[in-house]
ModelCIF file with pLDDT and N, C-alpha, C, O atoms, coordinates in Angstrom:
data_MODEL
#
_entry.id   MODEL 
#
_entity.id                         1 
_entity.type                       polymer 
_entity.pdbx_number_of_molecules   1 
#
_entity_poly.entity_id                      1 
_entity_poly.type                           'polypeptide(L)' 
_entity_poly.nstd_linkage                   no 
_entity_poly.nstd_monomer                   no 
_entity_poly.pdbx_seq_one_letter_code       
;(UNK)(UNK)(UNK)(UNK)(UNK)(UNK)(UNK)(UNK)(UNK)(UNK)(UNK)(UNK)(UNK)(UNK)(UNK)(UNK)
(UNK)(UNK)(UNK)(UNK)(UNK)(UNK)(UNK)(UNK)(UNK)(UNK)(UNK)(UNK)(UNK)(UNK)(UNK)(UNK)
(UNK)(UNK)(UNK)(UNK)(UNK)(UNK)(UNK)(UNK)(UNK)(UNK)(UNK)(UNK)(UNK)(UNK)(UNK)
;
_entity_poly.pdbx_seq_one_letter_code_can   XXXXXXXXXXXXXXXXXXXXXXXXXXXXXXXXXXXXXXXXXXXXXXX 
_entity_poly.pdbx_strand_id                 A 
#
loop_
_entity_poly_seq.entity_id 
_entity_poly_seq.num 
_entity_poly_seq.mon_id 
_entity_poly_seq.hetero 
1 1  UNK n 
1 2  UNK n 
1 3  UNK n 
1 4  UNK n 
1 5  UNK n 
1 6  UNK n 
1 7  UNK n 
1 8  UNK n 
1 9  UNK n 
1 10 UNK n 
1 11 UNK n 
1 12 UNK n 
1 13 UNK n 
1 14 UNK n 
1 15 UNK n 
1 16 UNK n 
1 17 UNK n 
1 18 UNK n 
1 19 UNK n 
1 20 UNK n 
1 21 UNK n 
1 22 UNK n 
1 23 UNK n 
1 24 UNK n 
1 25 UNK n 
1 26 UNK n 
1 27 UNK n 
1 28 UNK n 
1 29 UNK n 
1 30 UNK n 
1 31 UNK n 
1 32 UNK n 
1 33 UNK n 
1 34 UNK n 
1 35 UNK n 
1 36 UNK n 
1 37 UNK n 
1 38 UNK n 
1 39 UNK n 
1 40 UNK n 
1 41 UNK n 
1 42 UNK n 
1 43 UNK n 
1 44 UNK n 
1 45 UNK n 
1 46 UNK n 
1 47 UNK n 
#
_struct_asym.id          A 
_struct_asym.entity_id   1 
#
loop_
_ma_qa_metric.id 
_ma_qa_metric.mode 
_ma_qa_metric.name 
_ma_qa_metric.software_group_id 
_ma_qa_metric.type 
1 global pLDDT . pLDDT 
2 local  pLDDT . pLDDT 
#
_ma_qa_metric_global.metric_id      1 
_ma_qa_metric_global.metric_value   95.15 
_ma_qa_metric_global.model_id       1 
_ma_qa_metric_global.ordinal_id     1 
#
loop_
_ma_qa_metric_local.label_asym_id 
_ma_qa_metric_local.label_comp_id 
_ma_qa_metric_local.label_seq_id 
_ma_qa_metric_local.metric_id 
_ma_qa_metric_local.metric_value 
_ma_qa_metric_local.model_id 
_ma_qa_metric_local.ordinal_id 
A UNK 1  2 97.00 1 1  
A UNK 2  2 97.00 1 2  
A UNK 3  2 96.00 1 3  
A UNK 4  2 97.00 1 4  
A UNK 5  2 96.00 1 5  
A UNK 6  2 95.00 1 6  
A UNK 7  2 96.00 1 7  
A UNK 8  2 96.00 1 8  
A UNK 9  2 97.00 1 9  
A UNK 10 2 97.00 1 10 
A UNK 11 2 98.00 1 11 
A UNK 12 2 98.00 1 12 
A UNK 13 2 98.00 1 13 
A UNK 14 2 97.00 1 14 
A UNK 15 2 96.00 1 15 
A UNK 16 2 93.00 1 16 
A UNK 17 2 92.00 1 17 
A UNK 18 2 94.00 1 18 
A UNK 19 2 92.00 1 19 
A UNK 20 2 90.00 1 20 
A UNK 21 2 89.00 1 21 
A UNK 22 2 93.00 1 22 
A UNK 23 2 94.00 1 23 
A UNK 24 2 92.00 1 24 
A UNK 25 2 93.00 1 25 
A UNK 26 2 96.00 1 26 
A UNK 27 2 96.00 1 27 
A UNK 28 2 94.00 1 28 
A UNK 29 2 95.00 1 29 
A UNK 30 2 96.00 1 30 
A UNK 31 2 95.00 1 31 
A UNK 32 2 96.00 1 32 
A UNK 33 2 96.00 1 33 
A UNK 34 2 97.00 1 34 
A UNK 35 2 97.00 1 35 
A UNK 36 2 97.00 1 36 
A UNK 37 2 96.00 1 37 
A UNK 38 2 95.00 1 38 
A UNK 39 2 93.00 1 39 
A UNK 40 2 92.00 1 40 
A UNK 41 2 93.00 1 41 
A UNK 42 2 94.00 1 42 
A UNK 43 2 96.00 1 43 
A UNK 44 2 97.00 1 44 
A UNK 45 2 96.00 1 45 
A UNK 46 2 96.00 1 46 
A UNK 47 2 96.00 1 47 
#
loop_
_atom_site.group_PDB 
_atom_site.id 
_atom_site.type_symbol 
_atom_site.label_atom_id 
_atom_site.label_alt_id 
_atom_site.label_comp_id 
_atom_site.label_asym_id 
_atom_site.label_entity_id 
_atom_site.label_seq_id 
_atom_site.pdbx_PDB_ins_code 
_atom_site.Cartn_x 
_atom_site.Cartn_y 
_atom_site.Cartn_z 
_atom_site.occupancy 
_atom_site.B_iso_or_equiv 
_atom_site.pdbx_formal_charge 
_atom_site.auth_seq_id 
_atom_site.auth_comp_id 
_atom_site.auth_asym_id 
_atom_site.auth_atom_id 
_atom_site.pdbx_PDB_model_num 
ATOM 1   N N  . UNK A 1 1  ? 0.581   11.006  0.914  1.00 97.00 ? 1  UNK A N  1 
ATOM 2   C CA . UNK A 1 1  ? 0.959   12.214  1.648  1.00 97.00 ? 1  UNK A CA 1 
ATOM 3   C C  . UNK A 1 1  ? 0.952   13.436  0.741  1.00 97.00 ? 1  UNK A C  1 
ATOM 4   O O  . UNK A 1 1  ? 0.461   14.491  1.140  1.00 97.00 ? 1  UNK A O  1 
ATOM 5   N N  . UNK A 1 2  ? 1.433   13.327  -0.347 1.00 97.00 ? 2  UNK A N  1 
ATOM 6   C CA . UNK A 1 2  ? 1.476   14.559  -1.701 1.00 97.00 ? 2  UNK A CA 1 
ATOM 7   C C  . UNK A 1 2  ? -0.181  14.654  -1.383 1.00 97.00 ? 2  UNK A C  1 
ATOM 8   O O  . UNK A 1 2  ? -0.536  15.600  -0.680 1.00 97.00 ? 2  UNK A O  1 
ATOM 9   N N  . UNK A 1 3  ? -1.126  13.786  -1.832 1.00 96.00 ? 3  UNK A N  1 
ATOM 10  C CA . UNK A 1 3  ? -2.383  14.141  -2.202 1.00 96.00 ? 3  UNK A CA 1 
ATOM 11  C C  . UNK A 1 3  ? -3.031  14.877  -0.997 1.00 96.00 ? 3  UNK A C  1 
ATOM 12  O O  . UNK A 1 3  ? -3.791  15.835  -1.139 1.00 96.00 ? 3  UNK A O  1 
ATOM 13  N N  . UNK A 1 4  ? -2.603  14.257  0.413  1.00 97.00 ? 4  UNK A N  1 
ATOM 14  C CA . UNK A 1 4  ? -2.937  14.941  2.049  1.00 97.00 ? 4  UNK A CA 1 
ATOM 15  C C  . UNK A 1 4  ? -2.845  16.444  1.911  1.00 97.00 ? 4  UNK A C  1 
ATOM 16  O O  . UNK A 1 4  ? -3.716  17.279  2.153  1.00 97.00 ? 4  UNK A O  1 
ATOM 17  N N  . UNK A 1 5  ? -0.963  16.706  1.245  1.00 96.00 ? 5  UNK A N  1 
ATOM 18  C CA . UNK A 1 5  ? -0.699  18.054  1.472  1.00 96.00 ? 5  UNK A CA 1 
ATOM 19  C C  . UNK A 1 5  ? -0.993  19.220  0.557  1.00 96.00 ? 5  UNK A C  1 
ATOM 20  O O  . UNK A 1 5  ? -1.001  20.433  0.768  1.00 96.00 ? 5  UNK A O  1 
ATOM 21  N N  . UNK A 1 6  ? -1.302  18.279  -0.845 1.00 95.00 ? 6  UNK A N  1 
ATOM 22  C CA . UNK A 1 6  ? -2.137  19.694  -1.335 1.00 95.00 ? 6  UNK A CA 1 
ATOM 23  C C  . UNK A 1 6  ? -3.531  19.849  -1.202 1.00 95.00 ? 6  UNK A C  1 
ATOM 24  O O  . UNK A 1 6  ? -4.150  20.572  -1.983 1.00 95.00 ? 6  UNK A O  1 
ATOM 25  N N  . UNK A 1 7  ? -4.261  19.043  0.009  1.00 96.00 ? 7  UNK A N  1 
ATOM 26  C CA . UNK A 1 7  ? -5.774  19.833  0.554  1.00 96.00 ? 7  UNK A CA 1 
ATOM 27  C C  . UNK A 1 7  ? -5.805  20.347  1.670  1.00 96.00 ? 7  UNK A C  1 
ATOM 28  O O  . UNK A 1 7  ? -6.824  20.461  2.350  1.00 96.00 ? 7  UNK A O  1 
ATOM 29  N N  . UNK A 1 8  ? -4.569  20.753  2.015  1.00 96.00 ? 8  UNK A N  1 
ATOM 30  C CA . UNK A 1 8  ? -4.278  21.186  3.348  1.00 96.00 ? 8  UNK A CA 1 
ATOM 31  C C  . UNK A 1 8  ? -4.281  19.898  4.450  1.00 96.00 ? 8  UNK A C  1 
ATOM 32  O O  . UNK A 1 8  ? -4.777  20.213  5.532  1.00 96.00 ? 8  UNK A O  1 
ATOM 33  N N  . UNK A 1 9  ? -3.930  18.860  4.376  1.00 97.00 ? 9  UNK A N  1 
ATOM 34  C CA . UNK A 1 9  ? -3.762  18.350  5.395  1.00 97.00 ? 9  UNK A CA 1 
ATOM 35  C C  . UNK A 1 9  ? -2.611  18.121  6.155  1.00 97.00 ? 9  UNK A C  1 
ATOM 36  O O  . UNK A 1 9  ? -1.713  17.512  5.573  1.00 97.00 ? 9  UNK A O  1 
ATOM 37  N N  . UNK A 1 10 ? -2.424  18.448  7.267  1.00 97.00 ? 10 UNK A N  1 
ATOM 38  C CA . UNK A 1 10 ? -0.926  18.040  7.958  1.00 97.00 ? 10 UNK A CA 1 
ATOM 39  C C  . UNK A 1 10 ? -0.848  16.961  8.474  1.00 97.00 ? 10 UNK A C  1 
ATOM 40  O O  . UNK A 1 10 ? -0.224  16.164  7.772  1.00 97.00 ? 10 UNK A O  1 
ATOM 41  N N  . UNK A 1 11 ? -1.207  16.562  9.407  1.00 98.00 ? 11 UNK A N  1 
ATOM 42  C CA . UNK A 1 11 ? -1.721  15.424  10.179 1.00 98.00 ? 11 UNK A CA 1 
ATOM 43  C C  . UNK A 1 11 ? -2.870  14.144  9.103  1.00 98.00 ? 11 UNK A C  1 
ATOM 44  O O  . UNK A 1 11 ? -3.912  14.481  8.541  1.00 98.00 ? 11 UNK A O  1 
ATOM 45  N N  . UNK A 1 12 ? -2.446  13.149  9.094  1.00 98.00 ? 12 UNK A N  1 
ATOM 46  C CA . UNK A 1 12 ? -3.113  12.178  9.150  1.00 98.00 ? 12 UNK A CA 1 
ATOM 47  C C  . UNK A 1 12 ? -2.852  11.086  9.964  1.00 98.00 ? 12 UNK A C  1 
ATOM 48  O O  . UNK A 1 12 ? -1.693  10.700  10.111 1.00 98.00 ? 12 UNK A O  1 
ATOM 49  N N  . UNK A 1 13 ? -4.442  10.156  10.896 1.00 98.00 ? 13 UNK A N  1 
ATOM 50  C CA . UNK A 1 13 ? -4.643  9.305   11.173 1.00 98.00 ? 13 UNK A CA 1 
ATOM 51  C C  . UNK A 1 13 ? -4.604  7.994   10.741 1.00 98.00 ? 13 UNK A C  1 
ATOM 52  O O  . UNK A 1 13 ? -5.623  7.586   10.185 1.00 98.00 ? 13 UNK A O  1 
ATOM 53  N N  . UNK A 1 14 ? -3.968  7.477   10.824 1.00 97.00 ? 14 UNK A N  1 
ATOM 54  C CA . UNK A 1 14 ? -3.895  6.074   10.189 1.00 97.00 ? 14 UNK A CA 1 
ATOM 55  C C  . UNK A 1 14 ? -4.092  4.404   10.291 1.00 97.00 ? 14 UNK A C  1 
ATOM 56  O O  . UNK A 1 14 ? -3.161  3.806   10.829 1.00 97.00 ? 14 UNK A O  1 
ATOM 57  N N  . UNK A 1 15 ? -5.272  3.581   9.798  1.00 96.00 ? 15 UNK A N  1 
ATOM 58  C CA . UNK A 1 15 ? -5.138  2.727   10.462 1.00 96.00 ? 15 UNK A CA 1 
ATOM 59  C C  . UNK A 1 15 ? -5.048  1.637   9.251  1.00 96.00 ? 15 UNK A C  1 
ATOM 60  O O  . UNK A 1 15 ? -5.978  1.558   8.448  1.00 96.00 ? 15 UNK A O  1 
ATOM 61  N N  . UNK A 1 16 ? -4.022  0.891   9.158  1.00 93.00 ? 16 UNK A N  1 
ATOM 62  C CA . UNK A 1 16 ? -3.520  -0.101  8.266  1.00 93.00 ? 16 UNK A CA 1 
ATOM 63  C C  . UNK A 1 16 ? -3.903  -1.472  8.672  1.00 93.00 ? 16 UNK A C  1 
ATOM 64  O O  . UNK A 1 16 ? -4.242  -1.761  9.820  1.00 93.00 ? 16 UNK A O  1 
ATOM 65  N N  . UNK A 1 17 ? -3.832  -2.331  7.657  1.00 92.00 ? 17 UNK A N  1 
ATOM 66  C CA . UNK A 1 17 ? -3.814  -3.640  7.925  1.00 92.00 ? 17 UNK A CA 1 
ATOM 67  C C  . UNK A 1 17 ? -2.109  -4.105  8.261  1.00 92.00 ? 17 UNK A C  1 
ATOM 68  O O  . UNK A 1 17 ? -1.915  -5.079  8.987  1.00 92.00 ? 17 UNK A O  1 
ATOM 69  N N  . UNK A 1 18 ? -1.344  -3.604  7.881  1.00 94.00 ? 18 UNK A N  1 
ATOM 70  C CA . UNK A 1 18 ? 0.266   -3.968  8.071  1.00 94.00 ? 18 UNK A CA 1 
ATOM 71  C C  . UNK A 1 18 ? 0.365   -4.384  9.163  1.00 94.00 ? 18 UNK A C  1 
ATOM 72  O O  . UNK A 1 18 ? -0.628  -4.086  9.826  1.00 94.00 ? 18 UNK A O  1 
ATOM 73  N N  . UNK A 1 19 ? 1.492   -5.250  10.001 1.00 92.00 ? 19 UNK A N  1 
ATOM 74  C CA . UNK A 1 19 ? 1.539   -5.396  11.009 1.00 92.00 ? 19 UNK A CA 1 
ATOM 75  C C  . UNK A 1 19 ? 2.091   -3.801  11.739 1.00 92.00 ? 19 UNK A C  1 
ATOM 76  O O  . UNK A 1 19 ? 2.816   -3.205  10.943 1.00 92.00 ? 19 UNK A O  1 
ATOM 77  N N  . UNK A 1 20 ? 1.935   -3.246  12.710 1.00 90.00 ? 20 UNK A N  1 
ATOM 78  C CA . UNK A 1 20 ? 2.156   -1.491  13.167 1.00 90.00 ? 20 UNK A CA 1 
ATOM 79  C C  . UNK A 1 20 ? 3.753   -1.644  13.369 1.00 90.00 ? 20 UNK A C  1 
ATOM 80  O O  . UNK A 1 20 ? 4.419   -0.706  12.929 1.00 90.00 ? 20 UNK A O  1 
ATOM 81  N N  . UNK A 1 21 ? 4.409   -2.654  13.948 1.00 89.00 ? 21 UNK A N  1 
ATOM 82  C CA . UNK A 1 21 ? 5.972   -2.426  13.481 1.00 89.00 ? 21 UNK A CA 1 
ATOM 83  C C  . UNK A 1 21 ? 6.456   -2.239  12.444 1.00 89.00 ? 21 UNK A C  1 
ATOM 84  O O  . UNK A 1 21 ? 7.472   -1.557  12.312 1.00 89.00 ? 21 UNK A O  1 
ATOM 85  N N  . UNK A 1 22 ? 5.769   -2.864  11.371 1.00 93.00 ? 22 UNK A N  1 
ATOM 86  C CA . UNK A 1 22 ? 6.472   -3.065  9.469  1.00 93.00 ? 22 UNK A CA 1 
ATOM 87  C C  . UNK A 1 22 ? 6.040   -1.410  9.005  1.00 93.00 ? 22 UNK A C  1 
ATOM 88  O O  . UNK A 1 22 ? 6.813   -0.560  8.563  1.00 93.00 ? 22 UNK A O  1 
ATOM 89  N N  . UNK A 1 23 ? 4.628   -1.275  9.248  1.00 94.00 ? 23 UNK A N  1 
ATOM 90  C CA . UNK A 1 23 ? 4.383   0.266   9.022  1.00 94.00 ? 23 UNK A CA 1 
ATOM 91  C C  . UNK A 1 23 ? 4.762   1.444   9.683  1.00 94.00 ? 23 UNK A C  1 
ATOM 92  O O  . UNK A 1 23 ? 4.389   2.576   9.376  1.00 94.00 ? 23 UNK A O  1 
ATOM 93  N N  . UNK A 1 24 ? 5.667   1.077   10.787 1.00 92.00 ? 24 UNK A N  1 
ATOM 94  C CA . UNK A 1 24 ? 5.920   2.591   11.313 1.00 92.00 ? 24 UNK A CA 1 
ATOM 95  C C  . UNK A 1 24 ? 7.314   2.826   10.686 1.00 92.00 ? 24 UNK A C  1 
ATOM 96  O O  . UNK A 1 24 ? 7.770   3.793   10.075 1.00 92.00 ? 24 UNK A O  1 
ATOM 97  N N  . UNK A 1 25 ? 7.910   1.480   11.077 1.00 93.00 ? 25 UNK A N  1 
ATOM 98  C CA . UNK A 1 25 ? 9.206   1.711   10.122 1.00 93.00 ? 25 UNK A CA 1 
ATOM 99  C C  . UNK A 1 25 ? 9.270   2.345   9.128  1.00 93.00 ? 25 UNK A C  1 
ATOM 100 O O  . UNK A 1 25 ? 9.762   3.458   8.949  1.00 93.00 ? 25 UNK A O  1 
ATOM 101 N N  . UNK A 1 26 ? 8.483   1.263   8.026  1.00 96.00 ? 26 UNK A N  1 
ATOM 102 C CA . UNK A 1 26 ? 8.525   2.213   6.661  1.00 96.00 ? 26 UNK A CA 1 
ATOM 103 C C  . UNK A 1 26 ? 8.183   3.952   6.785  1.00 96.00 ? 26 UNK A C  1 
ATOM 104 O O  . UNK A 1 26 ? 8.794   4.872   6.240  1.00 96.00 ? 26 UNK A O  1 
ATOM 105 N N  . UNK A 1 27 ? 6.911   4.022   7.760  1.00 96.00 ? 27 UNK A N  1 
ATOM 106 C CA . UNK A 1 27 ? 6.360   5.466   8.193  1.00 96.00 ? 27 UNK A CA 1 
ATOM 107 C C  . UNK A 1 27 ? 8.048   6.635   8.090  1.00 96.00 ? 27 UNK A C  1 
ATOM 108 O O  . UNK A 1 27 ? 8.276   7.569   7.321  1.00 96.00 ? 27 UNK A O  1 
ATOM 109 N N  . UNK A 1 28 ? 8.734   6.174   8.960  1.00 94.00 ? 28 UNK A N  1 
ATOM 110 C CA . UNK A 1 28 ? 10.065  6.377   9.347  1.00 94.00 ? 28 UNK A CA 1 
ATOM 111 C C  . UNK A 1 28 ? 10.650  6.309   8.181  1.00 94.00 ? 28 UNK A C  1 
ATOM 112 O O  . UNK A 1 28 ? 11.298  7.327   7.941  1.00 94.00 ? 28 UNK A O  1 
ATOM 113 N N  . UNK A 1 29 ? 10.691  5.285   7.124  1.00 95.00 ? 29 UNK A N  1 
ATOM 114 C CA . UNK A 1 29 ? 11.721  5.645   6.249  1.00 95.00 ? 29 UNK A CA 1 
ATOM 115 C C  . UNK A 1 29 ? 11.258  6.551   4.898  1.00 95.00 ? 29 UNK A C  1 
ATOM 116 O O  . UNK A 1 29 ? 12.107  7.258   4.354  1.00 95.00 ? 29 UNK A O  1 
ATOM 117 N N  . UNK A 1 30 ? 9.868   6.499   4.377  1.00 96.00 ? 30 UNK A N  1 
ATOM 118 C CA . UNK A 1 30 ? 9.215   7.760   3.739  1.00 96.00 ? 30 UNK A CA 1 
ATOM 119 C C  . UNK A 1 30 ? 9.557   8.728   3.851  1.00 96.00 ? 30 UNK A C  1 
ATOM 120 O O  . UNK A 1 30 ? 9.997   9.341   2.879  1.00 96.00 ? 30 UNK A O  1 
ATOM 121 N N  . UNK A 1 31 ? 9.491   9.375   5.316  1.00 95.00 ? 31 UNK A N  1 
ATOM 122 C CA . UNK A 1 31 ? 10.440  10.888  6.009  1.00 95.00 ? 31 UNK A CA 1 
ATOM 123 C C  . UNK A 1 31 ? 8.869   11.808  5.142  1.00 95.00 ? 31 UNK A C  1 
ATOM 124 O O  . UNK A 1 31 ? 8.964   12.775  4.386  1.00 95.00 ? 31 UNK A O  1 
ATOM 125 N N  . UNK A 1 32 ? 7.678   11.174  5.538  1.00 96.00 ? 32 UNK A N  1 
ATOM 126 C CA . UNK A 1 32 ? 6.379   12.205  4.932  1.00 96.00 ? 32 UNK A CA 1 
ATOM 127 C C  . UNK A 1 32 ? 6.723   13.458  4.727  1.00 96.00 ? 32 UNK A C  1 
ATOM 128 O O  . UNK A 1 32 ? 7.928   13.668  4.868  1.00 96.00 ? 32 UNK A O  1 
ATOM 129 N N  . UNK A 1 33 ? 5.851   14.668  4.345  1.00 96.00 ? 33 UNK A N  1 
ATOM 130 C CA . UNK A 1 33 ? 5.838   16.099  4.404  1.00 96.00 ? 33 UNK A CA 1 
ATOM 131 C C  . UNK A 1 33 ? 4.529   16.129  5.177  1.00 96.00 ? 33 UNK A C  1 
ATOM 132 O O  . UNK A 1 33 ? 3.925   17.201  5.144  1.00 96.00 ? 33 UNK A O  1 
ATOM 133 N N  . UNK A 1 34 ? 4.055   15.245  5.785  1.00 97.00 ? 34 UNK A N  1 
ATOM 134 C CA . UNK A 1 34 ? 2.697   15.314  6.635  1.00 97.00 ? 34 UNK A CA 1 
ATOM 135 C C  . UNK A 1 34 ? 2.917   14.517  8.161  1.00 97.00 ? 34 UNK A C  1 
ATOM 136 O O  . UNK A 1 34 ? 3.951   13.849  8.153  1.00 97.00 ? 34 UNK A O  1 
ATOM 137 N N  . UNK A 1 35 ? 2.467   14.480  8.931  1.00 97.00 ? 35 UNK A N  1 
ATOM 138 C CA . UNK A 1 35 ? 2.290   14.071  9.948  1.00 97.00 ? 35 UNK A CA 1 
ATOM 139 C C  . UNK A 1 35 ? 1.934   12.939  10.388 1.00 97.00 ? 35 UNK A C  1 
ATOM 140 O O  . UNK A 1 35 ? 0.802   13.255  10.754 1.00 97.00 ? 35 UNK A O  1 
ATOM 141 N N  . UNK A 1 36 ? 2.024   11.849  10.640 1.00 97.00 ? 36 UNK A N  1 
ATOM 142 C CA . UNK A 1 36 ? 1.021   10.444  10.669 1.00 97.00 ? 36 UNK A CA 1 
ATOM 143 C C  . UNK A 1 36 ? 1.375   10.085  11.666 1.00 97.00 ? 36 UNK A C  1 
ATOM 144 O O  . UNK A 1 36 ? 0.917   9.048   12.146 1.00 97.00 ? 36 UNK A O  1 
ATOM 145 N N  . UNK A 1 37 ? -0.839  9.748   12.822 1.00 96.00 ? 37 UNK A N  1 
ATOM 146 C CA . UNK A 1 37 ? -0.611  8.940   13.997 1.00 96.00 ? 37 UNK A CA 1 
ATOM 147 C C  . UNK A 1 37 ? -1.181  7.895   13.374 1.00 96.00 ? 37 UNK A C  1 
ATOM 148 O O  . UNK A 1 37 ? -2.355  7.899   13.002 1.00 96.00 ? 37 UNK A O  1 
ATOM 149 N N  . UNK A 1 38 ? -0.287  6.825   13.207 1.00 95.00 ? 38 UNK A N  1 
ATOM 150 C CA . UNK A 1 38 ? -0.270  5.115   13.320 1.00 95.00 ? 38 UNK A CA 1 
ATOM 151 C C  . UNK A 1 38 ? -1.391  4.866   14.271 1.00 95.00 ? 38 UNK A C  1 
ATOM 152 O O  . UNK A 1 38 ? -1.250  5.332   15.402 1.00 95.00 ? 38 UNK A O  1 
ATOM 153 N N  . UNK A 1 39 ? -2.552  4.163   13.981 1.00 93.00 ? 39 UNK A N  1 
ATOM 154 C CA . UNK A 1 39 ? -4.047  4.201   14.889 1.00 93.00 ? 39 UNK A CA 1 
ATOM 155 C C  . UNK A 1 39 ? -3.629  2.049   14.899 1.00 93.00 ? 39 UNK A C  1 
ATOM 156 O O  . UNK A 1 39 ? -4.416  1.494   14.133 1.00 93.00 ? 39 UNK A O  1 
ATOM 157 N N  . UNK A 1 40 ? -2.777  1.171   15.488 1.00 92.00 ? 40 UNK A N  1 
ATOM 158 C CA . UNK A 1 40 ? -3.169  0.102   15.429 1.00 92.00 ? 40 UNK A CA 1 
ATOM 159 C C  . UNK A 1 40 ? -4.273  -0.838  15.406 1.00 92.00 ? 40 UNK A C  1 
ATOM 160 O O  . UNK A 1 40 ? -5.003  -0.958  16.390 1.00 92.00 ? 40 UNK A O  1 
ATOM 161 N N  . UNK A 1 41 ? -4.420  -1.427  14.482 1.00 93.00 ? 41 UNK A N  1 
ATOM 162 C CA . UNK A 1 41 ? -5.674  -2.379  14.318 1.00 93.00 ? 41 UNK A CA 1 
ATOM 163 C C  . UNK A 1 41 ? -5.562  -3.789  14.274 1.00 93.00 ? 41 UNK A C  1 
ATOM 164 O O  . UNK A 1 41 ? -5.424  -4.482  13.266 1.00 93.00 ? 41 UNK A O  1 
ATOM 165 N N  . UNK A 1 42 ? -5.638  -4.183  15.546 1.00 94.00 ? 42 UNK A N  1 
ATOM 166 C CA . UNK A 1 42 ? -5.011  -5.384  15.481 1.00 94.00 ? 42 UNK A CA 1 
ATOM 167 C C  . UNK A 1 42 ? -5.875  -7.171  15.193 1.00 94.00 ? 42 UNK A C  1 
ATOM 168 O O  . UNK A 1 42 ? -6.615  -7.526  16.110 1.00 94.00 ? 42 UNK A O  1 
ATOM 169 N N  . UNK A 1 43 ? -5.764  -7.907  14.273 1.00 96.00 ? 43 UNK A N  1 
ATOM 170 C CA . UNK A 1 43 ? -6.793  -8.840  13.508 1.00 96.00 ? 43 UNK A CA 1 
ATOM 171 C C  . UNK A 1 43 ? -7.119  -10.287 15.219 1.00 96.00 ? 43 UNK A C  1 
ATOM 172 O O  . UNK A 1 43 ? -6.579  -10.219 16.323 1.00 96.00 ? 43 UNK A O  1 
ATOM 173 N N  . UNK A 1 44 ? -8.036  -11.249 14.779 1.00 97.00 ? 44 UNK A N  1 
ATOM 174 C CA . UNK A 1 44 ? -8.170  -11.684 15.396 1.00 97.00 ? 44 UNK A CA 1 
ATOM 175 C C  . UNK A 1 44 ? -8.131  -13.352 14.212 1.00 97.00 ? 44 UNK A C  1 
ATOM 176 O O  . UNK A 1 44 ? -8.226  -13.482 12.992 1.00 97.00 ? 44 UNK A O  1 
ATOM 177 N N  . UNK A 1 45 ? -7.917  -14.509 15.528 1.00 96.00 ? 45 UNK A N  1 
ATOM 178 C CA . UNK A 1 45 ? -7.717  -16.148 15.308 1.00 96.00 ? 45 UNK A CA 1 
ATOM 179 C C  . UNK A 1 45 ? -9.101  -16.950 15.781 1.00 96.00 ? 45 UNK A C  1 
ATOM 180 O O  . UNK A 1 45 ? -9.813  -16.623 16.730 1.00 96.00 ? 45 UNK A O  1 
ATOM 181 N N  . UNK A 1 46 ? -9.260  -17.826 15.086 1.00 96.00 ? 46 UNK A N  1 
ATOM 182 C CA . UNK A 1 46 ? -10.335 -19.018 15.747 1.00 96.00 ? 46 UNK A CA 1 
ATOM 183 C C  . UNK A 1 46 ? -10.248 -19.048 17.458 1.00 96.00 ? 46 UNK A C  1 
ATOM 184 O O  . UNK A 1 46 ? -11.139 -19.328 18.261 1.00 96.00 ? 46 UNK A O  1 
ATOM 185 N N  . UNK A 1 47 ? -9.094  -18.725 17.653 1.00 96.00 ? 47 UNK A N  1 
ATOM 186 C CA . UNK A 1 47 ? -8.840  -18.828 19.233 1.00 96.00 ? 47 UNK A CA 1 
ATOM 187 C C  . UNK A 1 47 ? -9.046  -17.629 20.110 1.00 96.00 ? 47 UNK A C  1 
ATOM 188 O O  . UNK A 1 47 ? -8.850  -17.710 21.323 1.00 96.00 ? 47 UNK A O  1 
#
């Protein structure tokens, strides 16, 4: 987020391997100086 906000970015898109509950939390506990939409990416099973 430091590196986002000194090229001018406010907003970033985001798409993690984390599960999107474990990362929004943390998202939440960072408290950014930037903006972040959580983009879920969710993996797939043999099934």
């Amino acid at each position: 987020a430091a590196v986002a906000a000194g090229y001018g970015i406010t907003t970033m898109q985001l798409f993690t391997i984390l599960p999107t509950d474990r990362f929004v939390r943390l998202l939440t506990q960072a408290n950014l100086p930037v903006r972040v939409h959580a983009r879920p990416f969710p993996l797939t099973t043999p099934q």
